[in-house]
C-alpha atoms as a PDB file:
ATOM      1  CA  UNK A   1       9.609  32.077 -14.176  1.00  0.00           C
ATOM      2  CA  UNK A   2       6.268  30.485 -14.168  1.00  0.00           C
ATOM      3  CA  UNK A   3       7.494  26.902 -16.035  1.00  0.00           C
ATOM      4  CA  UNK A   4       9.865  26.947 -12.384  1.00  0.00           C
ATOM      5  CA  UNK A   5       6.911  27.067 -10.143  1.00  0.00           C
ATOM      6  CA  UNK A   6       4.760  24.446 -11.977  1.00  0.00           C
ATOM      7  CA  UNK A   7       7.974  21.846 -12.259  1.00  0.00           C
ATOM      8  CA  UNK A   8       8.200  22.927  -8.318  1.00  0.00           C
ATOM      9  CA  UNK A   9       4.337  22.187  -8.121  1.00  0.00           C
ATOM     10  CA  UNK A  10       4.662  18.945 -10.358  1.00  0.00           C
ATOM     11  CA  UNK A  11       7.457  17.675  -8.169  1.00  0.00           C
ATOM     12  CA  UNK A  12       5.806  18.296  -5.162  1.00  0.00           C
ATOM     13  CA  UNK A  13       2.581  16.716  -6.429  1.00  0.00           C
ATOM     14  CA  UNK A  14       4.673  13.440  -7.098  1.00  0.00           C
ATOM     15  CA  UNK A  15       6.205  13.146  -4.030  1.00  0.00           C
ATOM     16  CA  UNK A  16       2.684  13.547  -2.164  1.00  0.00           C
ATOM     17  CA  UNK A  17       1.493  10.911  -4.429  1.00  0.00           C
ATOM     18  CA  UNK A  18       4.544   8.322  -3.298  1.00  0.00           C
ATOM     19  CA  UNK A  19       3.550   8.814   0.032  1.00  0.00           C
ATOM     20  CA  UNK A  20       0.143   8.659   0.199  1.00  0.00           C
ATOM     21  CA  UNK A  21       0.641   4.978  -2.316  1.00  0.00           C
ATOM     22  CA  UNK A  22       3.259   4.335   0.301  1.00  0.00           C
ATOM     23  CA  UNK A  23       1.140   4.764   3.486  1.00  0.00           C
ATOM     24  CA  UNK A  24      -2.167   3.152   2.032  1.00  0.00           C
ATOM     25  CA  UNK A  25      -0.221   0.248   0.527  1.00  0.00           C
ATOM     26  CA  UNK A  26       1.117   0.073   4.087  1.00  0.00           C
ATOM     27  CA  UNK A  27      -2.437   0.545   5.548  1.00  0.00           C
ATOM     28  CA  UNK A  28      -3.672  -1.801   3.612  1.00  0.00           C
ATOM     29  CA  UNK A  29      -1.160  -4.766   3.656  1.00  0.00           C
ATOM     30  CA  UNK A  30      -1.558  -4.208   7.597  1.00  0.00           C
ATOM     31  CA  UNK A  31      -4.878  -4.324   7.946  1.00  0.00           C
ATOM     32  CA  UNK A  32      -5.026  -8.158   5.513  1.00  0.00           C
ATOM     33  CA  UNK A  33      -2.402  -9.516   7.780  1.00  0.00           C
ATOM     34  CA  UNK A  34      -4.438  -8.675  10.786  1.00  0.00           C
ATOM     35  CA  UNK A  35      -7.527 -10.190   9.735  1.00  0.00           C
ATOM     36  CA  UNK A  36      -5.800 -12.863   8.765  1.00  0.00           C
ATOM     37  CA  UNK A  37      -3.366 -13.605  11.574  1.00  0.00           C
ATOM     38  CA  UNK A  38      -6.292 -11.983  14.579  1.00  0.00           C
ATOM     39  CA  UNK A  39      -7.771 -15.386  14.933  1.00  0.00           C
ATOM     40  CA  UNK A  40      -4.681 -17.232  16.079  1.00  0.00           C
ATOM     41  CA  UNK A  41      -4.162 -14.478  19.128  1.00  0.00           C
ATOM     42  CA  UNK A  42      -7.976 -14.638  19.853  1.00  0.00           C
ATOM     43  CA  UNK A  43      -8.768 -18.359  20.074  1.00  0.00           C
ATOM     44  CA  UNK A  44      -5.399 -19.216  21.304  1.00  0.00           C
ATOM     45  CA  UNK A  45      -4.663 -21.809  18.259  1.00  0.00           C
ATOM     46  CA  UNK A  46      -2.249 -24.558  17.513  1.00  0.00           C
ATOM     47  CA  UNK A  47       1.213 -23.583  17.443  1.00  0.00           C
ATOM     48  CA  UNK A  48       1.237 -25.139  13.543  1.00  0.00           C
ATOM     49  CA  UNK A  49      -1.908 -23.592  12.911  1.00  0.00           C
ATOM     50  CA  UNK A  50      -0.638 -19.547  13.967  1.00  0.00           C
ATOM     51  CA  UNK A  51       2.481 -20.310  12.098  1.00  0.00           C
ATOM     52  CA  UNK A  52       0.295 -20.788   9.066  1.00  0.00           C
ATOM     53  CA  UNK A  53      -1.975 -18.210  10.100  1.00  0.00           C
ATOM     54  CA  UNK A  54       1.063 -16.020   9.891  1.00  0.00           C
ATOM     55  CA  UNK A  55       2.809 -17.161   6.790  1.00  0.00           C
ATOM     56  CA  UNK A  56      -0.577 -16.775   4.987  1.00  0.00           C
ATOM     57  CA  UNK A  57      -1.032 -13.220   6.335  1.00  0.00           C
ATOM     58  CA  UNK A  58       2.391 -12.314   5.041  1.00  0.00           C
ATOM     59  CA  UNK A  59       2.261 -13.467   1.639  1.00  0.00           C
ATOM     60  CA  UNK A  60      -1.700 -12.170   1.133  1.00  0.00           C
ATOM     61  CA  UNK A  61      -1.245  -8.777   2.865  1.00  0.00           C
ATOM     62  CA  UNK A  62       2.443  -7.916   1.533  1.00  0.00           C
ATOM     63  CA  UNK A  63       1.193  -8.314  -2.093  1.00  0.00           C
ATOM     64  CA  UNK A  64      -2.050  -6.910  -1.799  1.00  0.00           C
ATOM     65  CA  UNK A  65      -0.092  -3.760  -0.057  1.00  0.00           C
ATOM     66  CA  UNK A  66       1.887  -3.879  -3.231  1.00  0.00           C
ATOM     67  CA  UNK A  67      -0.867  -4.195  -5.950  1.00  0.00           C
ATOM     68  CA  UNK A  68      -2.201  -1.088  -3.959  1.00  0.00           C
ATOM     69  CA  UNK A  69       0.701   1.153  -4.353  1.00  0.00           C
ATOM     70  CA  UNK A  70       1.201   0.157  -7.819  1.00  0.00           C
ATOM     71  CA  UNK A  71      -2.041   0.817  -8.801  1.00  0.00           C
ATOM     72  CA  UNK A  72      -2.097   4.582  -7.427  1.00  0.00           C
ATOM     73  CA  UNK A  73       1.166   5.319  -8.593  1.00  0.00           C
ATOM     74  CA  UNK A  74      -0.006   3.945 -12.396  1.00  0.00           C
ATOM     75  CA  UNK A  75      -3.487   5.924 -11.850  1.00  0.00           C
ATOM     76  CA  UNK A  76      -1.291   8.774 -11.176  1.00  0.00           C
ATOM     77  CA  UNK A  77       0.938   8.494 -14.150  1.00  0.00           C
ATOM     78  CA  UNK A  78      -2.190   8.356 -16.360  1.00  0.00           C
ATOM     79  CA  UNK A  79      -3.782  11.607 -14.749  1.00  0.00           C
ATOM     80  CA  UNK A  80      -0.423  13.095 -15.533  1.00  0.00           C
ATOM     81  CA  UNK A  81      -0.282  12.311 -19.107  1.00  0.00           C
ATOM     82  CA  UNK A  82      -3.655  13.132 -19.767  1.00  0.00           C
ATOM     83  CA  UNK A  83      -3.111  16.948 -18.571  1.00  0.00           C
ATOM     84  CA  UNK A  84      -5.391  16.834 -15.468  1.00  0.00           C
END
């Protein structure tokens, strides 16, 4: 009855791991497209220039947002093989 519980518990502590990659990758690829793209809404920029601003927001933060959640789900993984 025990080995239920702690595949209950083990599930559980998976799915609060997805989310919490999902939300900081999130977080994170938010808050690299607003640094990036703030400038062009600030100083009231070039049309071409904010369209850059924005395309180079998008493909920094996105990635970086997905290096993130990658890299907690793997860090995960590893603390799960290892018994901790």
């Amino acid at each position: 009855m025990d080995r239920g519980r702690e595949s209950r518990w083990e599930k559980d502590a998976v799915t609060v791991e997805i989310m919490y990659a999902l939300v900081s990758g999130g977080v994170l690829a938010l808050l690299i497209f607003g640094a990036i793209v703030t400038p062009a809404f600030i100083w009231h920029l070039s049309r071409p220039v904010s369209q850059t601003l924005l395309i180079v927001g998008g493909c920094v933060g996105a990635p970086a947002g997905i290096v993130r959640i990658v890299h907690v789900l793997r860090q995960h993984g590893r603390q799960r093989r290892a018994g901790r």
